[in-house]
Structures are given as C-alpha cells and as structure tokens.
PDB file of N, CA and C in Angstrom:
ATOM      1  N   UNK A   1     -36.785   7.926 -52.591  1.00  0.00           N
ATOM      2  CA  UNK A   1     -37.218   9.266 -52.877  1.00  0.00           C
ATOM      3  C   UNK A   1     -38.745   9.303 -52.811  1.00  0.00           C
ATOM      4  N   UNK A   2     -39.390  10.611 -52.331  1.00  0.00           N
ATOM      5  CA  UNK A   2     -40.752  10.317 -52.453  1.00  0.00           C
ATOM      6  C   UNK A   2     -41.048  10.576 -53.181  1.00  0.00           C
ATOM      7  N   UNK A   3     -42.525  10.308 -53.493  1.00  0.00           N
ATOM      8  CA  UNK A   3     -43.455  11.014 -54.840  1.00  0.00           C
ATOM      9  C   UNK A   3     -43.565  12.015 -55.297  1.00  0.00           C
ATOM     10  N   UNK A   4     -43.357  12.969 -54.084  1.00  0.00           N
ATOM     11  CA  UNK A   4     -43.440  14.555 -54.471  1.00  0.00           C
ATOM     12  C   UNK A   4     -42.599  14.967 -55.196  1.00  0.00           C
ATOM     13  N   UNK A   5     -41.173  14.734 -54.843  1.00  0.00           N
ATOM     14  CA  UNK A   5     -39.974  14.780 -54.861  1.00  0.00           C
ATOM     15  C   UNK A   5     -39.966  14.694 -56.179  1.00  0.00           C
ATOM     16  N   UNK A   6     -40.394  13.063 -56.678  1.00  0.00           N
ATOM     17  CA  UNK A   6     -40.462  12.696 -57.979  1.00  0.00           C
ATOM     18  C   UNK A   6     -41.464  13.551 -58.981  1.00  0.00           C
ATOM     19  N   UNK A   7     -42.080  13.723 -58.546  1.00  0.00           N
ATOM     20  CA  UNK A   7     -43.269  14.550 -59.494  1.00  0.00           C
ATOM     21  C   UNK A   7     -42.835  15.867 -59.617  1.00  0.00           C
ATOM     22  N   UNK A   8     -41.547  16.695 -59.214  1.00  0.00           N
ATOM     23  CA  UNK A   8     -41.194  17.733 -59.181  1.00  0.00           C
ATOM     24  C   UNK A   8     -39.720  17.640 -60.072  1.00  0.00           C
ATOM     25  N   UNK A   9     -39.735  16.906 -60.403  1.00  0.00           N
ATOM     26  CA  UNK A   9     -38.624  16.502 -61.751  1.00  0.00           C
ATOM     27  C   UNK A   9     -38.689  16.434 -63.204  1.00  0.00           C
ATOM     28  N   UNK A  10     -38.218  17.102 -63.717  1.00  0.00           N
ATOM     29  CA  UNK A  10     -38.566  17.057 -65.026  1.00  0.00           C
ATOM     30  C   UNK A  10     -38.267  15.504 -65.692  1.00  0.00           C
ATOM     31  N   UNK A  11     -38.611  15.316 -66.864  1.00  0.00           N
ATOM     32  CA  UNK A  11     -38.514  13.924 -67.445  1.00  0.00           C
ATOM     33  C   UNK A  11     -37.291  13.590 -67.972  1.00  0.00           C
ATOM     34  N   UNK A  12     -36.284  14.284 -68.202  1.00  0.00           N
ATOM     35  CA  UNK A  12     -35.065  13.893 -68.308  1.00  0.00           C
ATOM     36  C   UNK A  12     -34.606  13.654 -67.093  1.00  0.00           C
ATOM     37  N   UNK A  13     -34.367  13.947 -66.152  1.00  0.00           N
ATOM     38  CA  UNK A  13     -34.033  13.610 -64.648  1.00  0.00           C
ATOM     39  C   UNK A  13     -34.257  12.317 -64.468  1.00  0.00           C
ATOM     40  N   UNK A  14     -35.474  12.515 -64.849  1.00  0.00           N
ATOM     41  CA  UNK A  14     -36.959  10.632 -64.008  1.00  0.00           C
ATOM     42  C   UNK A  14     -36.147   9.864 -64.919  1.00  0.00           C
ATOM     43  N   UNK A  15     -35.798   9.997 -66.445  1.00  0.00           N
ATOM     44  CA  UNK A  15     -35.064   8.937 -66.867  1.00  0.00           C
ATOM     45  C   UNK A  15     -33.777   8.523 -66.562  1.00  0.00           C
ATOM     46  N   UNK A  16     -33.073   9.688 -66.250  1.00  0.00           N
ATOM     47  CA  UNK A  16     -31.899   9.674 -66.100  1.00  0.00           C
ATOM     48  C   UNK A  16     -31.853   8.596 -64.750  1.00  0.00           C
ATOM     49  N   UNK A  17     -32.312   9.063 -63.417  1.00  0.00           N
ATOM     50  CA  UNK A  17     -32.664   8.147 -62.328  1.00  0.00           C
ATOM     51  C   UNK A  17     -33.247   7.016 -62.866  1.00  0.00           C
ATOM     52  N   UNK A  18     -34.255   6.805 -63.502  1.00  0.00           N
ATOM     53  CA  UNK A  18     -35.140   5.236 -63.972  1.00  0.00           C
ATOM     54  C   UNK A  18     -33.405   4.229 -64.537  1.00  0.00           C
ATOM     55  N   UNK A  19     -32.598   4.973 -65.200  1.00  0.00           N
ATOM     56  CA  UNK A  19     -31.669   4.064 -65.608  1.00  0.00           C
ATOM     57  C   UNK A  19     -30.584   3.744 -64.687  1.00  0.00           C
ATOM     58  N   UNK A  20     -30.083   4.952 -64.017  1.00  0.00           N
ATOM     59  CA  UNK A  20     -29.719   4.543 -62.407  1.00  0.00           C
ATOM     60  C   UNK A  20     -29.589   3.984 -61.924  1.00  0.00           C
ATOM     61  N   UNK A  21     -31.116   3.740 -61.381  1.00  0.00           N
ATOM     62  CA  UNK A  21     -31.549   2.882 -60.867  1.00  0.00           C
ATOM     63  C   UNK A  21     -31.258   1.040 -61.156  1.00  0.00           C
ATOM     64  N   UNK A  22     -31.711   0.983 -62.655  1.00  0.00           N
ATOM     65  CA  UNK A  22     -31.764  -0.437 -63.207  1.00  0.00           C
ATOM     66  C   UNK A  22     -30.664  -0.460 -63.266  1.00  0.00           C
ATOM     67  N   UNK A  23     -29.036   0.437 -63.175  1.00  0.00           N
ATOM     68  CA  UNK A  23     -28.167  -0.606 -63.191  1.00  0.00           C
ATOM     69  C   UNK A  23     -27.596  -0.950 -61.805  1.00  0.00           C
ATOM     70  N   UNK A  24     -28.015  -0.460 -61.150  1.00  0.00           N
ATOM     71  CA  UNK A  24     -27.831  -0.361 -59.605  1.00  0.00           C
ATOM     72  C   UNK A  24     -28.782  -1.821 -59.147  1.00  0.00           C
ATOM     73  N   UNK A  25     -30.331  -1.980 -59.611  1.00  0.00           N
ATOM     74  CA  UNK A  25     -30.523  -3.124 -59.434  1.00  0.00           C
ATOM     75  C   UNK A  25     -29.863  -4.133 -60.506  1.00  0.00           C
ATOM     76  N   UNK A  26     -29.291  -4.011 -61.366  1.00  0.00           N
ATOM     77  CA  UNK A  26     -28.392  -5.216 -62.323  1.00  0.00           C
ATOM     78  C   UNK A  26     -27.310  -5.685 -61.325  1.00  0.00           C
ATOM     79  N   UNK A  27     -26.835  -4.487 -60.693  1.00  0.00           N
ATOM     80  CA  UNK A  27     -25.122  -5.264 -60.123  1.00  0.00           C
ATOM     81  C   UNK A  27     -25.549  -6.114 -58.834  1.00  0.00           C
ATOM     82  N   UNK A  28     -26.734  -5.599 -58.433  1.00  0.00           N
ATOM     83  CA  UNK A  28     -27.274  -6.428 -56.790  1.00  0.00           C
ATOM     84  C   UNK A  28     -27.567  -7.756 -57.405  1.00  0.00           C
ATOM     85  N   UNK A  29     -28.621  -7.762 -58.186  1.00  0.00           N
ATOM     86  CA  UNK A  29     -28.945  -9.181 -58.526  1.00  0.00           C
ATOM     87  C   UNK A  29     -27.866 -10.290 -58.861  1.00  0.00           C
ATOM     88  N   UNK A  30     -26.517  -9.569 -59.363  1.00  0.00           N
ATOM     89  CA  UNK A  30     -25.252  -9.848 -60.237  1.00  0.00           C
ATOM     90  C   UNK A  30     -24.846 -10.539 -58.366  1.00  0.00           C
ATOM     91  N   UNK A  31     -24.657  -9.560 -57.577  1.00  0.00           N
ATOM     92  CA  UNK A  31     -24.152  -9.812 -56.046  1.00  0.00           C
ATOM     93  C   UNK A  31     -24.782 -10.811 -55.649  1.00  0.00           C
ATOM     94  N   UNK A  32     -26.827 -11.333 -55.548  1.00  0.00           N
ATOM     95  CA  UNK A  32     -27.521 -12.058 -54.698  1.00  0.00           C
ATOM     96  C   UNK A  32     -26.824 -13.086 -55.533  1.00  0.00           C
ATOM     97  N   UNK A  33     -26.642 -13.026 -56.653  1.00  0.00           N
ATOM     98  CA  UNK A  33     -26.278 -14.862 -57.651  1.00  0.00           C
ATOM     99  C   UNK A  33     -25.233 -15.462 -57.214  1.00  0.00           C
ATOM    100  N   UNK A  34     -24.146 -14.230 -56.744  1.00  0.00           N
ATOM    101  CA  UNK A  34     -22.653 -14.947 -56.417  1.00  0.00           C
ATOM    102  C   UNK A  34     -22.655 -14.610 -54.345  1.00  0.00           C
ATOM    103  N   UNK A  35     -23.917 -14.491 -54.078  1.00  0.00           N
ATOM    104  CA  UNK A  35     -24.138 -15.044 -52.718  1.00  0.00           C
ATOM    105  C   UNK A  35     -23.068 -13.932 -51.602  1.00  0.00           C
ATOM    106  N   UNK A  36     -22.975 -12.475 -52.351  1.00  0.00           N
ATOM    107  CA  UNK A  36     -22.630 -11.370 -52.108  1.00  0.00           C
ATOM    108  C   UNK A  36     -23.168 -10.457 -50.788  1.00  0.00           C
ATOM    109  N   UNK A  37     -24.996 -10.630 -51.276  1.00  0.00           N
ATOM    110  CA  UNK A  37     -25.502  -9.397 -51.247  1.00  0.00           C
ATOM    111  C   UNK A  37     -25.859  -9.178 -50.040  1.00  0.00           C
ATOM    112  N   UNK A  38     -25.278  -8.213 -49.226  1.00  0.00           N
ATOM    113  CA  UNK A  38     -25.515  -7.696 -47.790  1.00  0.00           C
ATOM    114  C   UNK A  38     -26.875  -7.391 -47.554  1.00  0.00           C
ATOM    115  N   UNK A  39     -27.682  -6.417 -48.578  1.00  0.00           N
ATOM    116  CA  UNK A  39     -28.983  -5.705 -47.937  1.00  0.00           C
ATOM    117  C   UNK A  39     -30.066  -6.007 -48.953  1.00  0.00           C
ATOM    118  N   UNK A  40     -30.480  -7.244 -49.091  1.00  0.00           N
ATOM    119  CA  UNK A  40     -31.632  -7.844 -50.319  1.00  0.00           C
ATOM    120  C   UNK A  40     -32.736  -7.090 -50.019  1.00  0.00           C
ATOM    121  N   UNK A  41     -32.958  -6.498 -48.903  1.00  0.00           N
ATOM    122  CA  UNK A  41     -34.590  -5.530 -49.211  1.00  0.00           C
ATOM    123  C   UNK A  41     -34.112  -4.209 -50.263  1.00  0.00           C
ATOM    124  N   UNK A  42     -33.222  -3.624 -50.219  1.00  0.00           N
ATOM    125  CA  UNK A  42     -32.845  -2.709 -51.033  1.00  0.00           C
ATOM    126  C   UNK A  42     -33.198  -3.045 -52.719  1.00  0.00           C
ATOM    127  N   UNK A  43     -33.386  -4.571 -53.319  1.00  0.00           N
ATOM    128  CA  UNK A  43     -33.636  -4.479 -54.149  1.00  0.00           C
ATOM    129  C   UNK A  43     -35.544  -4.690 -54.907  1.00  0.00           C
ATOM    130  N   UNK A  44     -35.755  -4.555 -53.477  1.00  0.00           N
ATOM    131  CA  UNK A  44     -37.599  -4.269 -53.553  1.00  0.00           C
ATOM    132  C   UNK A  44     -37.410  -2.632 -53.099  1.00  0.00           C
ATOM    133  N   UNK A  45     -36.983  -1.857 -52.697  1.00  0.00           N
ATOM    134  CA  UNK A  45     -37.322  -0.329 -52.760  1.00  0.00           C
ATOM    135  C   UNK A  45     -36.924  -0.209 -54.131  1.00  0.00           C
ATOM    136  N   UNK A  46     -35.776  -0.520 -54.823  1.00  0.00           N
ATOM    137  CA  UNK A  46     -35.498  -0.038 -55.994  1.00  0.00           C
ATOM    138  C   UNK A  46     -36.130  -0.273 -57.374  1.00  0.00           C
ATOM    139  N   UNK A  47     -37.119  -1.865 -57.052  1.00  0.00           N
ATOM    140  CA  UNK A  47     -37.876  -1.680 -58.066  1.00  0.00           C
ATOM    141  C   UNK A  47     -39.477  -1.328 -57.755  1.00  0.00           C
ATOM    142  N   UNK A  48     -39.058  -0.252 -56.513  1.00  0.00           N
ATOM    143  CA  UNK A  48     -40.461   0.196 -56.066  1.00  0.00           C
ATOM    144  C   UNK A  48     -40.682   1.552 -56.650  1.00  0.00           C
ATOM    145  N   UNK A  49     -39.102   1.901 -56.625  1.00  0.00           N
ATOM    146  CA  UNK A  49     -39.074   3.658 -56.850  1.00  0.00           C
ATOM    147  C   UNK A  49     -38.810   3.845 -58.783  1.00  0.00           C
ATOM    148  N   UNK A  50     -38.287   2.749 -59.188  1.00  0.00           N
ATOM    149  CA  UNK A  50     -38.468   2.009 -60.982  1.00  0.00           C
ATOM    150  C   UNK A  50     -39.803   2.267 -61.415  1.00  0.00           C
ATOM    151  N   UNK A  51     -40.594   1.737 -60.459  1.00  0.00           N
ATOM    152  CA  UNK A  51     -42.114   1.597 -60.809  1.00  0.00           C
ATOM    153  C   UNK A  51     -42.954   3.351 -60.453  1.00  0.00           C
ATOM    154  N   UNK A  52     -42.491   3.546 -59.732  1.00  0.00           N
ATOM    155  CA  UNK A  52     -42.722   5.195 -59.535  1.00  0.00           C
ATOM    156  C   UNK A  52     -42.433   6.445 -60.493  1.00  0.00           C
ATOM    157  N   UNK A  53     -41.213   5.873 -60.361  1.00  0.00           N
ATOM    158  CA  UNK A  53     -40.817   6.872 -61.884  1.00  0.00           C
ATOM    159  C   UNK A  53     -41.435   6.384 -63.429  1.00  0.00           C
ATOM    160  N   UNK A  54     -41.753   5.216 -63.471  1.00  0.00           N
ATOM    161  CA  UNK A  54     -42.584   5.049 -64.747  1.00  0.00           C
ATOM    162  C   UNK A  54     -43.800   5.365 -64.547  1.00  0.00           C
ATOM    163  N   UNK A  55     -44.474   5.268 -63.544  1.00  0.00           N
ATOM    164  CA  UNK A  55     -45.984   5.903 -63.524  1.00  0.00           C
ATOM    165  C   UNK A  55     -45.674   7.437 -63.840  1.00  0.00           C
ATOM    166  N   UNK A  56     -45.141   7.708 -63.503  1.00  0.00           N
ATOM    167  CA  UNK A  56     -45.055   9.448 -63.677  1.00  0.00           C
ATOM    168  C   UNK A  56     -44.862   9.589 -64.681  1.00  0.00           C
ATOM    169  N   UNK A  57     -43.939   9.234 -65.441  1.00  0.00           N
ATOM    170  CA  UNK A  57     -43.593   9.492 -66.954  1.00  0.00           C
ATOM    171  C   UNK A  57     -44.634   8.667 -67.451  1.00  0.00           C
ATOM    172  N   UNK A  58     -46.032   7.686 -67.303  1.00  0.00           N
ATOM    173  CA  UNK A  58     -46.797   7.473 -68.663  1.00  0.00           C
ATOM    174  C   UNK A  58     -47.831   8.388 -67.965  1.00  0.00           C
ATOM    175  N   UNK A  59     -48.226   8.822 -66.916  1.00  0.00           N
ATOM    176  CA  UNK A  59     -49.092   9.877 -66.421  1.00  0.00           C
ATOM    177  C   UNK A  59     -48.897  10.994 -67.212  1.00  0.00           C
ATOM    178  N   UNK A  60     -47.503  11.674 -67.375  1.00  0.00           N
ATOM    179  CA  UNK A  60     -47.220  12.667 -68.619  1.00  0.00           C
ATOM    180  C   UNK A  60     -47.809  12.714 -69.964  1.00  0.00           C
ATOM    181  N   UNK A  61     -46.950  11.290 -70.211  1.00  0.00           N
ATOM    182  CA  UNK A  61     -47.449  10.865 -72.029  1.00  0.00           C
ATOM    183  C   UNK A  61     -48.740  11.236 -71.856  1.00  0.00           C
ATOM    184  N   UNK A  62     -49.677  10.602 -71.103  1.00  0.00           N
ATOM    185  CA  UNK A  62     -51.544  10.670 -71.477  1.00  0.00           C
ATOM    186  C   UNK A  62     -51.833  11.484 -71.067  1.00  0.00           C
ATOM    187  N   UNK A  63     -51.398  12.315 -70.314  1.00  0.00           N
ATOM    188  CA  UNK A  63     -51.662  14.115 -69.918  1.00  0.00           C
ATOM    189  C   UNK A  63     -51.514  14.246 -71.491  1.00  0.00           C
ATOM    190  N   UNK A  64     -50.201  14.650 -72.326  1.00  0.00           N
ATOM    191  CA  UNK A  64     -50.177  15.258 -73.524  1.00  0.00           C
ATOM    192  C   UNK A  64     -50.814  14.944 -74.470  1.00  0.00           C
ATOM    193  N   UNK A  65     -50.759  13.470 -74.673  1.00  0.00           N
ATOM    194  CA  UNK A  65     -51.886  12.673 -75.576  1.00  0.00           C
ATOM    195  C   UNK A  65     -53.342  13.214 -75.397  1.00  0.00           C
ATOM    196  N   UNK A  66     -54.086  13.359 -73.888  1.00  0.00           N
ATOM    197  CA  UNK A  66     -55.071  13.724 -73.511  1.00  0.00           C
ATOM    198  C   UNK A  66     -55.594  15.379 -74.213  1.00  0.00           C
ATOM    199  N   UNK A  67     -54.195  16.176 -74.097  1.00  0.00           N
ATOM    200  CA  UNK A  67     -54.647  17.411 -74.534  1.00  0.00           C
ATOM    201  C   UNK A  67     -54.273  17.626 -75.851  1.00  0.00           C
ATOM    202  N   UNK A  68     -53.841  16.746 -76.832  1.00  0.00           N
ATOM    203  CA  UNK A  68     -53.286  16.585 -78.467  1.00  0.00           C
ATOM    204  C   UNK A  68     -54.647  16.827 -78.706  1.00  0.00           C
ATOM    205  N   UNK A  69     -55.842  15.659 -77.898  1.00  0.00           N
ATOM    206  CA  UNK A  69     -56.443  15.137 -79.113  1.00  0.00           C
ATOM    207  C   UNK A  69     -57.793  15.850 -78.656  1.00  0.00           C
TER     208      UNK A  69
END
C-alpha cells in the first residue's frame, strides 16, 4: 500500500492493518522454519509497510502531544 493511501486512514484502520499484517508475517516466518515458504521477499515488504504504518501513527501521537502542550 502506499503512503498516501496510508496517511488517508484513520488510526483504527492503521492498527487494525499494523496487526494484519504481523500475523500474516508470524505464519510466513512459521512457513520459512518448516522450509514452506514460496515468496520470502514478501516478508521484507511486510515489515516495510509495519514500519510505515508505525511512523504514521507516532507522527500523530507528536502532532497531538505537539499541540497539548
């Protein structure tokens, strides 16, 4: 998904996907161990787009923090 995409989501969504995601990368890693796993780059986009959606959501937090204080 792109950035835009992502930045146009509210924060229940981004989490909802952020957890998604991690179990989607749990069952691959679960697959590479038992010598399964068809498409191993798939589990570098997924903790690319993990890492995307957490920048966005602490970009939020310190947006609000920023205007609390």
């Amino acid at each position: 998904m792109k950035i835009k995409e992502l930045r146009e989501q509210t924060v229940e969504e981004l989490t909802a996907r952020a957890r998604e995601l991690k179990m989607e990368a749990l069952n691959l890693r679960l697959q590479q161990q038992s010598g399964q796993l068809e498409n191993p780059a798939r589990l570098r986009l997924i903790r690319r787009e993990v890492a995307r959606i957490e920048t966005i959501l602490s970009e939020r937090a310190n947006k609000v923090q920023g205007a609390a204080a």
